[in-house]
C-alpha atoms as a PDB file:
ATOM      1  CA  UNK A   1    -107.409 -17.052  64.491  1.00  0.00           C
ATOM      2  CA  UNK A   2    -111.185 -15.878  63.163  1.00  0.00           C
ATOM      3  CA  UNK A   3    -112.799 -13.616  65.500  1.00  0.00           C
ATOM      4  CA  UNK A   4    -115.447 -16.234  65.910  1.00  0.00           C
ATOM      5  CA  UNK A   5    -112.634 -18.666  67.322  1.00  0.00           C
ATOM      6  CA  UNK A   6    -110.785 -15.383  69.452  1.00  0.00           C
ATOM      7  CA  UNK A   7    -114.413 -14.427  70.983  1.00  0.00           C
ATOM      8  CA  UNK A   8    -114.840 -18.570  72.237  1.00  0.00           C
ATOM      9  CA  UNK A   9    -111.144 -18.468  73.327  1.00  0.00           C
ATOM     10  CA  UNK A  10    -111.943 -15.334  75.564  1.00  0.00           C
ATOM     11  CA  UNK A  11    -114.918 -17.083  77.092  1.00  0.00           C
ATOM     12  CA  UNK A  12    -113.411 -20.386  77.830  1.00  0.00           C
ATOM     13  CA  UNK A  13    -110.552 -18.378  79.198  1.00  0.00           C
ATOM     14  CA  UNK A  14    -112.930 -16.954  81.456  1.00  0.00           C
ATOM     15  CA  UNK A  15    -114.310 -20.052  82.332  1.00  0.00           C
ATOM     16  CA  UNK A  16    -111.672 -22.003  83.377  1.00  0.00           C
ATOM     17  CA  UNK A  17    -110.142 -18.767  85.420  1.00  0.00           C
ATOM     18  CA  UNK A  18    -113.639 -18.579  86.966  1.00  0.00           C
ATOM     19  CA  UNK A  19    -112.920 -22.297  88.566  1.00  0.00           C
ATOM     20  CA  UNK A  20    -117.082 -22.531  88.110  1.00  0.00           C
ATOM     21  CA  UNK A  21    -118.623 -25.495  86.251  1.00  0.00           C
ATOM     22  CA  UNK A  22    -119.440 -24.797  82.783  1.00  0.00           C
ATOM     23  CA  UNK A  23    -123.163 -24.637  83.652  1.00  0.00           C
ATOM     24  CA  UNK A  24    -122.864 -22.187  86.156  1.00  0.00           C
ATOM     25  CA  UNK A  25    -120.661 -20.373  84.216  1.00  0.00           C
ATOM     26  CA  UNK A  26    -122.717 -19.638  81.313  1.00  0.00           C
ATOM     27  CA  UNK A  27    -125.856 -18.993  83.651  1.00  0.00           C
ATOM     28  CA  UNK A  28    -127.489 -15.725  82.536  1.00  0.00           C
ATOM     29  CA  UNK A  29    -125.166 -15.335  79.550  1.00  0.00           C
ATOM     30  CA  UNK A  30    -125.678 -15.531  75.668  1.00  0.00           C
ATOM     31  CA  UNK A  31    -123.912 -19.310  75.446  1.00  0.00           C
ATOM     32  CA  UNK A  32    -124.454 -22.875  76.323  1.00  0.00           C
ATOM     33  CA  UNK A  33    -122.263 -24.934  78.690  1.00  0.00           C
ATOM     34  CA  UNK A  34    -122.152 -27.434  75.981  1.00  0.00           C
ATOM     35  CA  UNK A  35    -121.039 -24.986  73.619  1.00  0.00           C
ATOM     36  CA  UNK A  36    -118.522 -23.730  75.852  1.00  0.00           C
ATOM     37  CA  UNK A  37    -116.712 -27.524  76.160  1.00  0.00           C
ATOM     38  CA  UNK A  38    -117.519 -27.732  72.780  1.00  0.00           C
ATOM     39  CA  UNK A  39    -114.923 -24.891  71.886  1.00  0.00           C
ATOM     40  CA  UNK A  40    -112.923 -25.781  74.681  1.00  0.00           C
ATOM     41  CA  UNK A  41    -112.247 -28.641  73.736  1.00  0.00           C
ATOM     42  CA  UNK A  42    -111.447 -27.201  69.952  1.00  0.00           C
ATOM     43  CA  UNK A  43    -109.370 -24.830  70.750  1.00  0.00           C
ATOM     44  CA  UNK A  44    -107.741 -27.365  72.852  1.00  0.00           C
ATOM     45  CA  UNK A  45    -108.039 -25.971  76.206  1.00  0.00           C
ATOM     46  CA  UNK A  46    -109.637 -28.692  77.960  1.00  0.00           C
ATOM     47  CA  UNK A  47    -109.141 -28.851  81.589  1.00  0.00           C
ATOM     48  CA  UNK A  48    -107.070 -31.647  82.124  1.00  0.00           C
ATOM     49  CA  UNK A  49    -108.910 -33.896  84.273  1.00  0.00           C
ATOM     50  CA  UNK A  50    -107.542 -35.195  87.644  1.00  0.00           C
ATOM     51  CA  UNK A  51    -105.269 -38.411  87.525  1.00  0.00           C
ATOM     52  CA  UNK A  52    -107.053 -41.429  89.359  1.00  0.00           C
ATOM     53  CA  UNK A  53    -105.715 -42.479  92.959  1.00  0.00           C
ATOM     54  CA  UNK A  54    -103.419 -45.200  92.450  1.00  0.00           C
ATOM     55  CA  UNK A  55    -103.715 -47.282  95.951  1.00  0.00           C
ATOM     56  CA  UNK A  56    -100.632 -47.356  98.038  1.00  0.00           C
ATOM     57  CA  UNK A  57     -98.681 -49.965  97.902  1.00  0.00           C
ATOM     58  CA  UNK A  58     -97.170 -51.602 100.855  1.00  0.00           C
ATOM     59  CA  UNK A  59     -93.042 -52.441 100.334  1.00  0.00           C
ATOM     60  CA  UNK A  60     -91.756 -55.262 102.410  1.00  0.00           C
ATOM     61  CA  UNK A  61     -88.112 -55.073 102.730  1.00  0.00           C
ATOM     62  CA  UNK A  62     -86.415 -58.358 103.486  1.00  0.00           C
ATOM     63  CA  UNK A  63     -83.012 -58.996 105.009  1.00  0.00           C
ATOM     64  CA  UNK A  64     -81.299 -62.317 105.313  1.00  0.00           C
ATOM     65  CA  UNK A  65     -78.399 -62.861 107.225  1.00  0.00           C
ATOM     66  CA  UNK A  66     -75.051 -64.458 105.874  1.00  0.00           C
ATOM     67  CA  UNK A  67     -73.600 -67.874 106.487  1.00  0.00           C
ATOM     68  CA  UNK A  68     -71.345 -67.845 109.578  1.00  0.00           C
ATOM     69  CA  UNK A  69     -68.822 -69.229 107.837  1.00  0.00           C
ATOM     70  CA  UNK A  70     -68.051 -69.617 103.832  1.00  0.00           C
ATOM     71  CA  UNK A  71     -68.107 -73.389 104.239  1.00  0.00           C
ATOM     72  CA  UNK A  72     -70.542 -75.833 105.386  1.00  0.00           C
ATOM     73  CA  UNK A  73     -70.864 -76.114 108.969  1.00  0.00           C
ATOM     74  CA  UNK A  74     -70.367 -79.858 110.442  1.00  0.00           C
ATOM     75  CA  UNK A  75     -73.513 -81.352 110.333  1.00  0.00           C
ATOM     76  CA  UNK A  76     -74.097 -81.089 114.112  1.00  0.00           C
ATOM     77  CA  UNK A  77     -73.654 -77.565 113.631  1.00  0.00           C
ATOM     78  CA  UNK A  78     -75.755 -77.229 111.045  1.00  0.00           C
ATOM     79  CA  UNK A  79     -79.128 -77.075 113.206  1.00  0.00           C
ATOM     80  CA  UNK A  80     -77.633 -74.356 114.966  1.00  0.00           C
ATOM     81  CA  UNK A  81     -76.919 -72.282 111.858  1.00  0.00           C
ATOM     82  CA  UNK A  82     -80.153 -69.745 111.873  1.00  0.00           C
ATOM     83  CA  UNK A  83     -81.991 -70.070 108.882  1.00  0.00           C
ATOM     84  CA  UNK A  84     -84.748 -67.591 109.571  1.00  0.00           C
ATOM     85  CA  UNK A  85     -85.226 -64.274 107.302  1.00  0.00           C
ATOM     86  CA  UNK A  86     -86.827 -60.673 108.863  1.00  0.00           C
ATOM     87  CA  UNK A  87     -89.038 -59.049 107.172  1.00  0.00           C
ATOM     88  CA  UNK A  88     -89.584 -54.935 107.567  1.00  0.00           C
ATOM     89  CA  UNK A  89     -93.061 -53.873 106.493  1.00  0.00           C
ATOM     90  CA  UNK A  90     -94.437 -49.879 107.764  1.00  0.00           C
ATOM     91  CA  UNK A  91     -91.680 -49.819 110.903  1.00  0.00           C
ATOM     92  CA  UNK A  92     -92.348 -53.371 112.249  1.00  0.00           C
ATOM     93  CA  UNK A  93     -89.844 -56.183 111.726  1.00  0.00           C
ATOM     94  CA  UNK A  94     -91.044 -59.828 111.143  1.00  0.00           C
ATOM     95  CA  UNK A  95     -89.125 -62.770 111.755  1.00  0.00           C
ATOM     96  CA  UNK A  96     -89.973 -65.745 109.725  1.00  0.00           C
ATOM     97  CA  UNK A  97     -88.328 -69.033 110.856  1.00  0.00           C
ATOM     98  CA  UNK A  98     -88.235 -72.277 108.645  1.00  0.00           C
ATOM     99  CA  UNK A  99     -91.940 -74.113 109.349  1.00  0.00           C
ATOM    100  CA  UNK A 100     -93.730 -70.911 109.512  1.00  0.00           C
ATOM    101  CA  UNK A 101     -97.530 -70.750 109.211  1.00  0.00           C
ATOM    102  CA  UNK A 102     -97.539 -68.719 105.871  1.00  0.00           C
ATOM    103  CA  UNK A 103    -102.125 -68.131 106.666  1.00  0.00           C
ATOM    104  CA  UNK A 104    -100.573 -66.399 109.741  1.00  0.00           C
ATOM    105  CA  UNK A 105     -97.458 -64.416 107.818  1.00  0.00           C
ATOM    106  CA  UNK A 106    -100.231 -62.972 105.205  1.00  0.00           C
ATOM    107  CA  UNK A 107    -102.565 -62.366 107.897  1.00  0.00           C
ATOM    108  CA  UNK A 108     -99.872 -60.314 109.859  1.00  0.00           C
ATOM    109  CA  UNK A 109     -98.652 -58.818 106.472  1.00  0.00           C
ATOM    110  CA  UNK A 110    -102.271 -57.399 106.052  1.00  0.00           C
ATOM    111  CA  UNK A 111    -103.342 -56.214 109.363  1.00  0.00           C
ATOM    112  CA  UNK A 112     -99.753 -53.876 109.495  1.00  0.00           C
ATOM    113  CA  UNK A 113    -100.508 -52.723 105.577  1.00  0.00           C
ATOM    114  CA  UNK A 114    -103.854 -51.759 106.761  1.00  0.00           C
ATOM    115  CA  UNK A 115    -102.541 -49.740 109.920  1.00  0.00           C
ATOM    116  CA  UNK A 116    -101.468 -46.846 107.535  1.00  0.00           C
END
């Protein structure tokens, strides 16, 4: 390393220690703030820049429940047989039965995703 590139690695080691901006930082002193991220980023010792906020994503869990038996039911049986599924979103449980209003489901889905 040149003493040029040693006397810019002590400043922008000062800088980034410092926790100021790079304009406050060189306030008063012999360098520029774009000289300082210039070097910085030469020497490679950027400050690595803060990752964006992914949203949170809401995870439905859905159970179904088993046949009561491995075989078709008779068919007067068959309207007994419950064919609904539940849905688990954020601590609430949803039951969804054949016929549902699905404008309702994604309305319900959204108002409990939102109560976070």
């Amino acid at each position: 390393m040149t003493a040029t590139e040693q006397k810019w690695a002590e400043r922008v080691a000062g800088w980034r220690e410092s926790g100021l901006t790079s304009e406050k930082f060189c306030e008063g002193r012999e360098f520029s703030a774009d000289g300082l991220r210039h070097w910085a980023h030469k020497l490679g010792q950027t400050k690595p820049r803060r990752p964006k906020r992914k949203p949170k994503i809401a995870i439905a869990r859905v159970v179904t429940a088993p046949a009561t038996a491995p075989t078709k039911p008779p068919a007067s049986a068959r309207e007994a047989v419950d064919r609904s599924i539940a849905i688990e979103l954020e601590g609430a449980r949803i039951v969804v039965r054949p016929g549902f209003d699905r404008a309702t489901l994604a309305a319900l889905i959204d108002v409990l995703g939102g109560a976070r």
